[in-house]
Every structure is written in C-alpha cells, then in structure tokens.
C-alpha atoms as a PDB file:
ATOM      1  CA  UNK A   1     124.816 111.607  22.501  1.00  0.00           C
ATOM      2  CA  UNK A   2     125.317 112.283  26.192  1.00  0.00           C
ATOM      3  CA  UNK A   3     124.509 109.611  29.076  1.00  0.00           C
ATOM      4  CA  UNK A   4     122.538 110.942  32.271  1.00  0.00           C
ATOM      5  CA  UNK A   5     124.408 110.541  35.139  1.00  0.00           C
ATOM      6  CA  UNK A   6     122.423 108.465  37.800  1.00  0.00           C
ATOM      7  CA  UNK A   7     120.537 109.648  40.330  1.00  0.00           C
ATOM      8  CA  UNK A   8     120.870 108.478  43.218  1.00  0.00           C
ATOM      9  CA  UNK A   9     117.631 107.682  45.581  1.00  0.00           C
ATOM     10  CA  UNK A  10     117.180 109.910  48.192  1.00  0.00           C
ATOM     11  CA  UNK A  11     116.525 107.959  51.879  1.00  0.00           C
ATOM     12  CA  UNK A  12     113.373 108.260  53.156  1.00  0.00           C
ATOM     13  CA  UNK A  13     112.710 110.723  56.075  1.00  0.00           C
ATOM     14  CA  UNK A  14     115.916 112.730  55.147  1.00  0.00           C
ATOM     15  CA  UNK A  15     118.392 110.099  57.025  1.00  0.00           C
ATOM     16  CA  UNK A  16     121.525 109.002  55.413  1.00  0.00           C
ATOM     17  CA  UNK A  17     121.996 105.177  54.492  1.00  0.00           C
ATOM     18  CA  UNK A  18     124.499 103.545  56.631  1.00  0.00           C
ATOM     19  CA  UNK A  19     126.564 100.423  56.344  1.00  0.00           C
ATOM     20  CA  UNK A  20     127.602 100.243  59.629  1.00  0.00           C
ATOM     21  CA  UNK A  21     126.238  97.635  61.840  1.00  0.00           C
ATOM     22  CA  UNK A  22     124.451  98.348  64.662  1.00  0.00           C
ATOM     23  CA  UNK A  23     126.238  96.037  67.342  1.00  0.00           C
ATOM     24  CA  UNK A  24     129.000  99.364  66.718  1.00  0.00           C
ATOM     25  CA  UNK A  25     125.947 100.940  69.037  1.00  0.00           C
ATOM     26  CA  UNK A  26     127.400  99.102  71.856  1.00  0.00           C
ATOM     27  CA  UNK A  27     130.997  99.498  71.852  1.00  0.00           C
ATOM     28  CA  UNK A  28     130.559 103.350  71.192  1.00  0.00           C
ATOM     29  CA  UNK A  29     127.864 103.766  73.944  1.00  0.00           C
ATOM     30  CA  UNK A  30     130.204 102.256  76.473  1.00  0.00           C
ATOM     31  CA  UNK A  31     133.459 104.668  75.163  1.00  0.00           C
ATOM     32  CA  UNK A  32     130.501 107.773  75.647  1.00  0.00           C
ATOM     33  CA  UNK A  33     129.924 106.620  79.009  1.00  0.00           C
ATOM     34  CA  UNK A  34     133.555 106.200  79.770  1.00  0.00           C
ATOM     35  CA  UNK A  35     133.548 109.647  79.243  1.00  0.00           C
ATOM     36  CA  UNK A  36     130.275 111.226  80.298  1.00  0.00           C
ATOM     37  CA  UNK A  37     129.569 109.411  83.591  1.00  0.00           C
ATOM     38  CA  UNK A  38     132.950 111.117  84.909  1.00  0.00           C
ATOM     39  CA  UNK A  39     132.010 114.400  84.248  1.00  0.00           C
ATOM     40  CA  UNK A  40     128.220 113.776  85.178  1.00  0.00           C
ATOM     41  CA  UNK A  41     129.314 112.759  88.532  1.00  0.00           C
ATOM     42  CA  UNK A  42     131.415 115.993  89.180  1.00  0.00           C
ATOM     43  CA  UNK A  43     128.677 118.338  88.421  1.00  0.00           C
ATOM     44  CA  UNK A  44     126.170 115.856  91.045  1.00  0.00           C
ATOM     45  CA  UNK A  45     129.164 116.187  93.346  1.00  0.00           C
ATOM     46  CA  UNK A  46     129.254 120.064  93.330  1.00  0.00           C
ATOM     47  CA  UNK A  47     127.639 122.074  95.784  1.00  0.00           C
ATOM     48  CA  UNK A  48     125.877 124.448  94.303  1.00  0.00           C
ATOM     49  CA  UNK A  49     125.048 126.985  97.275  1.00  0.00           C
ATOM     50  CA  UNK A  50     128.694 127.354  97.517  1.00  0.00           C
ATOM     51  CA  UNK A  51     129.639 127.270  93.811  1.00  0.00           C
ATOM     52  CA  UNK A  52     129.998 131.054  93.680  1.00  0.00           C
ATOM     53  CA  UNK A  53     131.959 131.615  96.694  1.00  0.00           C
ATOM     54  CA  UNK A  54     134.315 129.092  95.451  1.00  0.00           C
ATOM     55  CA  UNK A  55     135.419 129.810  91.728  1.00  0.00           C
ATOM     56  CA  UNK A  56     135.995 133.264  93.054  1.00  0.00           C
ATOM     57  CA  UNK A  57     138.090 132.947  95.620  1.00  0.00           C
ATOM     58  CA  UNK A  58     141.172 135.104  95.744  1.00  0.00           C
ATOM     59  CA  UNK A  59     143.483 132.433  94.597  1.00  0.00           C
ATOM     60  CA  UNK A  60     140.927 130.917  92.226  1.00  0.00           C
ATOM     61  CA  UNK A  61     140.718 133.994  90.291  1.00  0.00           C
ATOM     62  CA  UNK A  62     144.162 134.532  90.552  1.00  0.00           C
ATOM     63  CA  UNK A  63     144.580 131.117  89.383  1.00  0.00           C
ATOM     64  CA  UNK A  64     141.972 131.435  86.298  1.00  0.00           C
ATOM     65  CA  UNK A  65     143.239 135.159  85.314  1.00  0.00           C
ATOM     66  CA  UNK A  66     146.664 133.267  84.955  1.00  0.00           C
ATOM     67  CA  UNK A  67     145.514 130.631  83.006  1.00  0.00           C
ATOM     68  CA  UNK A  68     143.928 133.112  80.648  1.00  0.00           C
ATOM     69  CA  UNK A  69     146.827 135.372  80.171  1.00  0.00           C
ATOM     70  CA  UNK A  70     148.933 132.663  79.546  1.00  0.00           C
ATOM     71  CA  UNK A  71     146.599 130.152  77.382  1.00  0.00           C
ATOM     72  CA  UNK A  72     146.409 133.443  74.996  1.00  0.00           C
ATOM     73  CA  UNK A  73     150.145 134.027  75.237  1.00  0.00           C
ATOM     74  CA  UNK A  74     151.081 130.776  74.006  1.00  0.00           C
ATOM     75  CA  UNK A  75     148.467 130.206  71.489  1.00  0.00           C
ATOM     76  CA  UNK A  76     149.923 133.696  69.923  1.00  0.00           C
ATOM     77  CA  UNK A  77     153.076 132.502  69.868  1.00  0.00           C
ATOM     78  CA  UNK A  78     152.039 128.859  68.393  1.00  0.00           C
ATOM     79  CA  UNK A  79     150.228 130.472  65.668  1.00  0.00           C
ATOM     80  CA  UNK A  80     153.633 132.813  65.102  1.00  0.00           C
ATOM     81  CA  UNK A  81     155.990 129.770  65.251  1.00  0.00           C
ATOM     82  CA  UNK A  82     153.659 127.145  63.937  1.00  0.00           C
ATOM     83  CA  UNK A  83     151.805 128.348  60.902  1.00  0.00           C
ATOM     84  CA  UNK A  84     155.667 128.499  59.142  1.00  0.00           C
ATOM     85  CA  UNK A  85     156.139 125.259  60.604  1.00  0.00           C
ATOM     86  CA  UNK A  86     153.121 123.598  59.105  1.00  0.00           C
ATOM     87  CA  UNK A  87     153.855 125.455  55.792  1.00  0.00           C
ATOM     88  CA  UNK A  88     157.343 124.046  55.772  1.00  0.00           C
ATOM     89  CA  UNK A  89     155.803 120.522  56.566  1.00  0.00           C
ATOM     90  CA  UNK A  90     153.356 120.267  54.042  1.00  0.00           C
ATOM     91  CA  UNK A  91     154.968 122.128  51.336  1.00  0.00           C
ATOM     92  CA  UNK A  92     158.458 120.996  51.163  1.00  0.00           C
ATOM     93  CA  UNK A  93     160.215 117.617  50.619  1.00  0.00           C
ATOM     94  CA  UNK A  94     164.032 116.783  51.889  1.00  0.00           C
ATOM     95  CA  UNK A  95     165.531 114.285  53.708  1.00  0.00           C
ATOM     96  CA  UNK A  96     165.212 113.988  56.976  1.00  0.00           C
ATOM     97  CA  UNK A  97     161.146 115.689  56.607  1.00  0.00           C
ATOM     98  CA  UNK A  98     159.742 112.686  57.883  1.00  0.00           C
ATOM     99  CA  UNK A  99     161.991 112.467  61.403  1.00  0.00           C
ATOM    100  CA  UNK A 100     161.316 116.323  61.375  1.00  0.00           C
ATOM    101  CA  UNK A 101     158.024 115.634  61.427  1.00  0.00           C
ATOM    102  CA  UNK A 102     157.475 112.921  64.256  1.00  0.00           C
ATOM    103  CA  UNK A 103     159.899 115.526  66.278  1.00  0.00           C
ATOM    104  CA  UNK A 104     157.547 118.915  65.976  1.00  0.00           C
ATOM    105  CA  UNK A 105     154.133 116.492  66.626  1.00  0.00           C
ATOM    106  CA  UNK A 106     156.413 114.518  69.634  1.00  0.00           C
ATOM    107  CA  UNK A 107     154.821 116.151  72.484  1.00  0.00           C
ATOM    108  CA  UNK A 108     151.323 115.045  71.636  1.00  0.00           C
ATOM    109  CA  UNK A 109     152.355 111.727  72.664  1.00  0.00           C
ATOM    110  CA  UNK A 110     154.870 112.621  75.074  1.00  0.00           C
ATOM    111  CA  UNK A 111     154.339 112.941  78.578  1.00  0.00           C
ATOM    112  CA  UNK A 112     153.761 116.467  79.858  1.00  0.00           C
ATOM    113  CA  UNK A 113     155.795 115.964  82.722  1.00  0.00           C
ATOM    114  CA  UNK A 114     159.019 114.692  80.536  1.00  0.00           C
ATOM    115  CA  UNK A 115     158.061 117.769  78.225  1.00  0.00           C
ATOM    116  CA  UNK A 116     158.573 120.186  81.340  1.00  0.00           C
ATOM    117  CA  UNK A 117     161.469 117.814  82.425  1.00  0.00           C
ATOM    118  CA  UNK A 118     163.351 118.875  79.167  1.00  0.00           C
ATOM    119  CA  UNK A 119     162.389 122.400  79.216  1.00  0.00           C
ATOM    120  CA  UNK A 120     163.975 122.928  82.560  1.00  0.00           C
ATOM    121  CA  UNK A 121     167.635 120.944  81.354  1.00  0.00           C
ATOM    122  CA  UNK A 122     166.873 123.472  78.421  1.00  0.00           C
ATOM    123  CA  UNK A 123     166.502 126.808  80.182  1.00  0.00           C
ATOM    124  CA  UNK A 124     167.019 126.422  83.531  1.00  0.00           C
ATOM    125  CA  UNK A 125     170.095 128.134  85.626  1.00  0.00           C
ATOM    126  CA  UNK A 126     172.142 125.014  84.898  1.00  0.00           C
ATOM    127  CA  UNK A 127     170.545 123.985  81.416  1.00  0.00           C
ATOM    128  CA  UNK A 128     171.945 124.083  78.202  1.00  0.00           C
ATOM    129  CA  UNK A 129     170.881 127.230  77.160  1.00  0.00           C
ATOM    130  CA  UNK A 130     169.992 128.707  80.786  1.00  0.00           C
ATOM    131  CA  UNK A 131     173.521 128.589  82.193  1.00  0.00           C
ATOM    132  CA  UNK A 132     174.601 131.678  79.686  1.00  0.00           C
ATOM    133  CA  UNK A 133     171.346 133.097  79.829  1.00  0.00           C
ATOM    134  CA  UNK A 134     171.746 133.866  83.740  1.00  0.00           C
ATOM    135  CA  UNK A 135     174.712 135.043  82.741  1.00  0.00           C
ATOM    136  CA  UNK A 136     173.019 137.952  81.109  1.00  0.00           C
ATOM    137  CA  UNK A 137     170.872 138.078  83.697  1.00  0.00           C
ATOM    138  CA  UNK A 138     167.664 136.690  82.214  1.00  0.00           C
ATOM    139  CA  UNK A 139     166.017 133.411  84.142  1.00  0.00           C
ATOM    140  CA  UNK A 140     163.327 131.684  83.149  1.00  0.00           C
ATOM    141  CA  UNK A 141     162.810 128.727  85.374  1.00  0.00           C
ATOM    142  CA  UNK A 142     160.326 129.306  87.809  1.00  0.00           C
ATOM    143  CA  UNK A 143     158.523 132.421  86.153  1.00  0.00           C
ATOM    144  CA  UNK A 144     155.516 133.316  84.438  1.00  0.00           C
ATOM    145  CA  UNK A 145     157.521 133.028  81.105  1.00  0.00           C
ATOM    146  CA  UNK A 146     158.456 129.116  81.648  1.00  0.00           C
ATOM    147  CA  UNK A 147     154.373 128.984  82.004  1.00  0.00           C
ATOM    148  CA  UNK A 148     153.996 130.120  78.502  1.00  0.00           C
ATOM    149  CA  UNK A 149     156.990 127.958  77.092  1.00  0.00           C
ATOM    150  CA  UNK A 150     155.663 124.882  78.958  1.00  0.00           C
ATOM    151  CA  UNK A 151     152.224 125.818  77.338  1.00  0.00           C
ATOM    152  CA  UNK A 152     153.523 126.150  73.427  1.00  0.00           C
ATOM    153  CA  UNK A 153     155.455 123.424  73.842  1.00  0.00           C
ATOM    154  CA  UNK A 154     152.362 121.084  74.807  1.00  0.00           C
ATOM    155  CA  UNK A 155     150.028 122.894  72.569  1.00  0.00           C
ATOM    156  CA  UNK A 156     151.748 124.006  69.090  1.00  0.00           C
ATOM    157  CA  UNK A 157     151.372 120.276  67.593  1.00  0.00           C
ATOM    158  CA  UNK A 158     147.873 121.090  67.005  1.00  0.00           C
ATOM    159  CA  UNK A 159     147.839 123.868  65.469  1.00  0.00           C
ATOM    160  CA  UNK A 160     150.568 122.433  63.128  1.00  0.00           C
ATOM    161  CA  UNK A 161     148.646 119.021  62.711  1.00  0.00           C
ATOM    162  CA  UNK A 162     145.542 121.119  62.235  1.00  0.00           C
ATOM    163  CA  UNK A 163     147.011 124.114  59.431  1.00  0.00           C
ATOM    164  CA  UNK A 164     148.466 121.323  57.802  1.00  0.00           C
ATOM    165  CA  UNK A 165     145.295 119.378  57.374  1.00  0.00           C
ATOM    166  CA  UNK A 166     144.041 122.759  56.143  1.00  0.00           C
ATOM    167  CA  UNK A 167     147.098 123.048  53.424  1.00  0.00           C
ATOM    168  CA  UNK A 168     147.236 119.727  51.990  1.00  0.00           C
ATOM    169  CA  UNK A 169     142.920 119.989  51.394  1.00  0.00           C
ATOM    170  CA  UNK A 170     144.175 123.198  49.033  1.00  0.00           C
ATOM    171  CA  UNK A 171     143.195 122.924  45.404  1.00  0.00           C
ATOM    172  CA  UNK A 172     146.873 122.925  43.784  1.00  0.00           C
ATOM    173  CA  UNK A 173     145.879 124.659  40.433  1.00  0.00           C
ATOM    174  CA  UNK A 174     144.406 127.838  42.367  1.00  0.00           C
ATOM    175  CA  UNK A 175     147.899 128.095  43.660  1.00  0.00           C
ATOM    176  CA  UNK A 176     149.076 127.322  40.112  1.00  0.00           C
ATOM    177  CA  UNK A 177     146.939 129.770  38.558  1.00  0.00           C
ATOM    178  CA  UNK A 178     147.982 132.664  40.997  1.00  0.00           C
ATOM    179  CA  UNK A 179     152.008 131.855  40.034  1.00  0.00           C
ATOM    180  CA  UNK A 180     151.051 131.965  36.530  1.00  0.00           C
ATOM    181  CA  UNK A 181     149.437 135.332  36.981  1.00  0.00           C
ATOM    182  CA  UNK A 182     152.763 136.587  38.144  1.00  0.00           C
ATOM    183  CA  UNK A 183     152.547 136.760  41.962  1.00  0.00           C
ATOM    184  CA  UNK A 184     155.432 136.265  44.228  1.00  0.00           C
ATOM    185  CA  UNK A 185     155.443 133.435  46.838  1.00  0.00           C
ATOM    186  CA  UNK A 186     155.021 135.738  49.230  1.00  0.00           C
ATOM    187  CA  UNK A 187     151.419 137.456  47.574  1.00  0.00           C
ATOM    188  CA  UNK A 188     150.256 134.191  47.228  1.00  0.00           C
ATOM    189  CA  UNK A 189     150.862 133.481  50.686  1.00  0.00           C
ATOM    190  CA  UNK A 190     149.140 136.364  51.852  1.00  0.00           C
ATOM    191  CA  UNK A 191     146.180 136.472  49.201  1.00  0.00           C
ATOM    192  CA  UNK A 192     145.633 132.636  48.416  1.00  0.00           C
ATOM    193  CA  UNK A 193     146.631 130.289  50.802  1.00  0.00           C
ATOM    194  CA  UNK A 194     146.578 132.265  53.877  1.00  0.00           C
ATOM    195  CA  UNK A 195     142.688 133.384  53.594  1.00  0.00           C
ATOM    196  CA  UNK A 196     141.446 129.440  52.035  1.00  0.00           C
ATOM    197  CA  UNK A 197     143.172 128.367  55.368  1.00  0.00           C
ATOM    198  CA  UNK A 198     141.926 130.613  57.623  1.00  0.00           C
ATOM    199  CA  UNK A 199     139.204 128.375  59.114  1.00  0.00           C
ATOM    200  CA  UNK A 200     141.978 125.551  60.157  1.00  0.00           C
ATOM    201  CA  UNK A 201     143.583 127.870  61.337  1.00  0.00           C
ATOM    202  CA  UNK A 202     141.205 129.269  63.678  1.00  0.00           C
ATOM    203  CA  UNK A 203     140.279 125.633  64.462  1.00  0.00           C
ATOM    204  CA  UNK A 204     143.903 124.607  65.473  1.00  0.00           C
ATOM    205  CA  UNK A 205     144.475 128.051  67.692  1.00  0.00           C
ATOM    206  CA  UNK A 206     141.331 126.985  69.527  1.00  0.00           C
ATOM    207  CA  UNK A 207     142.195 123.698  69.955  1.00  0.00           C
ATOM    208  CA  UNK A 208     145.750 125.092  70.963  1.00  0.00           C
ATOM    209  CA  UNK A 209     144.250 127.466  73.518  1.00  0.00           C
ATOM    210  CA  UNK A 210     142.353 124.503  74.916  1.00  0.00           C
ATOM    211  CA  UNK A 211     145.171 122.367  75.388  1.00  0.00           C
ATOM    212  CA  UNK A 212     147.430 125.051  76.961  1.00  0.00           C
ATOM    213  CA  UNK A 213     144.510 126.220  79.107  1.00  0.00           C
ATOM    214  CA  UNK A 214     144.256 122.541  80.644  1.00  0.00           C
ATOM    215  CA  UNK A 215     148.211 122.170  80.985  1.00  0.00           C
ATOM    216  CA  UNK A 216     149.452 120.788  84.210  1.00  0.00           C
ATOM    217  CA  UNK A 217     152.628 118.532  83.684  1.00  0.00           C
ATOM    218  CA  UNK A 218     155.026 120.515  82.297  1.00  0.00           C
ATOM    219  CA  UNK A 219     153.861 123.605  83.866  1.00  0.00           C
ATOM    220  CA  UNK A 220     154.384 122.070  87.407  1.00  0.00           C
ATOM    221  CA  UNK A 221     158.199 120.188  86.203  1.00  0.00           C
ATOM    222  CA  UNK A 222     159.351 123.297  84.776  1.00  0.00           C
ATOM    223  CA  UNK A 223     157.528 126.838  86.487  1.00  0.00           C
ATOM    224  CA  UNK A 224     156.462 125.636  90.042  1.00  0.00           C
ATOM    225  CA  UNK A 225     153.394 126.480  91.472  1.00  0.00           C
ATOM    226  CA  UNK A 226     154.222 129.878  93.151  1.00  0.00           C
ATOM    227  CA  UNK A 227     150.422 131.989  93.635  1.00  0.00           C
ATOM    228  CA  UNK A 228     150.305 134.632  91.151  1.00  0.00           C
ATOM    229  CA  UNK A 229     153.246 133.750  88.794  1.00  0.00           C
ATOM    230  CA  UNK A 230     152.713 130.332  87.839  1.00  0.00           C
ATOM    231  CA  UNK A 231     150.192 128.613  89.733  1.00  0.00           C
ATOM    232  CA  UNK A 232     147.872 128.502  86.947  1.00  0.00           C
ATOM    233  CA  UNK A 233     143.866 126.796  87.168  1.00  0.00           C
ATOM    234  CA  UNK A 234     144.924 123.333  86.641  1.00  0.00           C
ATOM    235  CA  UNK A 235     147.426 123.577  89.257  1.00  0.00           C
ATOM    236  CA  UNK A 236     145.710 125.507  91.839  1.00  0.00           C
ATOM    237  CA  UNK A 237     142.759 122.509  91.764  1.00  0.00           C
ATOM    238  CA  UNK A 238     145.438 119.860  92.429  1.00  0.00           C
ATOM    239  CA  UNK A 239     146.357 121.727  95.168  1.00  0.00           C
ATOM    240  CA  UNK A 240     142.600 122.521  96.831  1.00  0.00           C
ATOM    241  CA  UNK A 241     142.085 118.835  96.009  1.00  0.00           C
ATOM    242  CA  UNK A 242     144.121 118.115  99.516  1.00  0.00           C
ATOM    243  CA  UNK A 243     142.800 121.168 101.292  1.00  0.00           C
ATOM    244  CA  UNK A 244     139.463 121.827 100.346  1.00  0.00           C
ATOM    245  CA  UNK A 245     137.994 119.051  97.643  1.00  0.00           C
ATOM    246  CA  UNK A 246     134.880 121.180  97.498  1.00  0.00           C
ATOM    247  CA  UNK A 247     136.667 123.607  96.151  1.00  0.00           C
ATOM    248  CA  UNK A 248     138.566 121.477  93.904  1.00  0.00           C
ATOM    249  CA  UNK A 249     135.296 120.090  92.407  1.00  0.00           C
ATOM    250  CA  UNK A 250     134.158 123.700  91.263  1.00  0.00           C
ATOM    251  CA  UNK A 251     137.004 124.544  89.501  1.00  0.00           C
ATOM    252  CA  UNK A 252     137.058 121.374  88.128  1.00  0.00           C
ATOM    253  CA  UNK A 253     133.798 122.120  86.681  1.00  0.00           C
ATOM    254  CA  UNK A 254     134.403 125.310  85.852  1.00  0.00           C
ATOM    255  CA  UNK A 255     137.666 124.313  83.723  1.00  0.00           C
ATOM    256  CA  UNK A 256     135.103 121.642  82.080  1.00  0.00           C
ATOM    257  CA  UNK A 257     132.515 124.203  81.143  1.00  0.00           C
ATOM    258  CA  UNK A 258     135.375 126.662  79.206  1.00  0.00           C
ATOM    259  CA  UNK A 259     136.797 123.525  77.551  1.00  0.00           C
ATOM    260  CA  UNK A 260     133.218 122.461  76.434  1.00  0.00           C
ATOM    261  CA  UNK A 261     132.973 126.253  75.341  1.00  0.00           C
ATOM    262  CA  UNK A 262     136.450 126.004  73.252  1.00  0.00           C
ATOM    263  CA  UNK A 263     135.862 122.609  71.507  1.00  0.00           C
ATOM    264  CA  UNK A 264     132.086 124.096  70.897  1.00  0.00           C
ATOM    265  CA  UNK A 265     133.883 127.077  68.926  1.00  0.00           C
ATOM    266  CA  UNK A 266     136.031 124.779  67.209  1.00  0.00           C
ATOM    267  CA  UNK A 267     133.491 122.290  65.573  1.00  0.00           C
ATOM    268  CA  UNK A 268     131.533 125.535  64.913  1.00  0.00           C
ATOM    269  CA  UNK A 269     134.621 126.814  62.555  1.00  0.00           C
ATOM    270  CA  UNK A 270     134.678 123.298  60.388  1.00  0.00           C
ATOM    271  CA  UNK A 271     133.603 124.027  56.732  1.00  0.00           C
ATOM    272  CA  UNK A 272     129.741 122.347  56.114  1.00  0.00           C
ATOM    273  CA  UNK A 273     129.707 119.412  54.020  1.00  0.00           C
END
C-alpha cells in the first residue's frame, strides 16, 4: 500500500504565500530609496541638450574606450586565475584553507585605495617585486598594465565567490558517476563540472567586469591618472567634477546606465527556479 503525498493548495490568483510581515514594507522601502532617490536625482540633474556633446568628448571617449579595454582585460585574466582558485577552494581541504580563504575574498572588504596602496609597495620601482623588475627593464607603476592589475585585484573575489557558489550547488554523484566511468580529473573537468558551471561562471565574469569597470581607488593609488594610459571613466568624472560638473553628471549617468546593463545580464544568467 502506498500513501499519496500531499498536495499542497495552490494560492489564489497565482501569488506565493508569505510569512513575512508587512511592517518589513517599511524598512525595505526606505533602503530602495536610499538607493534610488540618488540616482533619480542625477538623471533630473543632467542636461539633456548637452548630453551628447558631453559623453563624447575627446577625453570622455578616451576615458570610456579605456575603461572598456581594461574592464575586459582584467575580467579575462580573473576568469584565468580565478576559476582554479575557486576550484581549489571548494574542492580541497588542508590547513590553513580557511585563512586562504578570507585572504583571496580580502579585497571585497578592503579599501580600494589600501588595495592600490599595496600594489604599488608590490610592483612599483622601489617595491618588492618592482625593484628587480626595473632592473630588467619592465615598469609597471604608472601604466596601462597597473590599470588592469589594480582592476583584478578589486574584481577577482567575485568571480571566485560566485564559481564557487556554482561548485558547491554540484550534484556529487554525477561527478562520482563520471570517475567511475573511468575519466581522468582532468575530462571531468572539462566535460562535467566545467559545462554544469558555466552559468556562475558567466554570472561572476559579469559581475567582475562590473566591478572593474567602476574601479577608482586603486586605480588612482597605484596607475595615476595620465589621459590615455590610465585615466580610465571613473577617474576622468572625478576630475570634470572640479572643472565642468555638467560634464561630470553625464558620465556619471552614463557609467550608471552600463552598470544597470551588466547587473541586468547577470540576473538574466541565474538558473529559473
């Protein structure tokens, strides 16, 4: 004899029963104003008739093509570094994986600034590595490289966080079932776990984009803000901010509108439940 499994009652008008309370309504409508009355009052403040004229500016689009080229350089180079990373994190137990840990997700907390602060005592002409570095000649201070390191090191925590989130949700015994079959770790990197992951992992380079696209503290501590090699979007409307705040409100804007774009693309790549 088998028992039916309940059913349970559907809610009326196709809306999901909540046991939240409702005086919650309050407390998050304040923390959505908090943040949508900010941006709200930058796009009232921008003057449209001007708009065009002022996103593409010489040194705006200078500014924005650098951003770009960058944002994409370092999220290549997270997902390169990182993806092993988060693999190594949420696959493997020794001592010490804990403190590992809280060191390769450190600069999501961290200051930018104290970020760029350590990349330039790092690889600058005196730092610990940059002192035999200009030796052979290479310097990275102060270039459009130090932009990309200043970028991956704010933004590769998120792709980790995020491909590890994606690992640990992996059903074990498909893994289980491929080693049984006989594959290597390395085919069932490639043909199990890398292709179950794949939409994390498109969620955390987004994300990682994002957050290196919007970088200003340890870009400014550790590459300067020299036009064409470093000054990147973020930087270049701190610095129109003084001159021309016009100016600084439409690229303000216009940074809000691709960020809006790259979180859009990221909630779009979360699996439907």
């Amino acid at each position: 004899m088998t028992l039916a499994s309940p059913v349970m009652p559907r809610p009326k008008n196709g809306r999901h029963a909540s046991s939240s309370p409702r005086w919650l309504l309050i407390p998050a409508s304040i923390g959505i104003a908090l943040i949508v009355v900010p941006i709200l009052a930058i796009v009232l403040r921008v003057s449209w008739d001007e708009f065009p004229a002022l996103v593409t500016s010489p040194s705006s689009v200078s500014a924005l093509m650098l951003s770009l080229r960058t944002a994409g350089a370092s999220t290549v180079l997270c997902v390169v570094l990182g993806v092993p990373m988060a693999l190594v994190l949420s696959r493997l137990r020794f001592r010490g994986h804990g403190v590992l840990r809280s060191l390769v997700l450190l600069p999501m907390v961290m200051p930018p600034v104290v970020g760029g602060v350590a990349l330039l005592y790092t690889f600058g002409r005196q730092g610990l590595l940059g002192e035999s570095m200009s030796a052979l000649g290479i310097h990275i201070a102060y270039s459009t490289t130090a932009v990309v390191l200043a970028q991956t090191f704010v933004a590769m925590p998120f792709l980790v966080i995020t491909v590890e989130n994606a690992l640990h949700a992996l059903d074990p015994h498909v893994i289980e079932a491929a080693v049984m079959d006989g594959a290597g770790p390395t085919a069932v990197l490639r043909t199990i776990m890398l292709p179950l992951i794949m939409p994390g992992l498109i969620s955390g380079a987004i994300l990682a984009f994002a957050r290196a696209l919007g970088e200003f503290g340890a870009t400014i501590a550790f590459a300067g803000s020299l036009e064409g090699v470093t000054r990147t979007l973020p930087l270049e409307i701190y610095l129109q901010r003084e001159t021309d705040p016009d100016a600084a409100v439409a690229l303000s804007l216009l940074l809000i509108a691709a960020a809006v774009l790259v979180v859009g693309l990221a909630g779009a790549r979360r699996p439907a439940v």
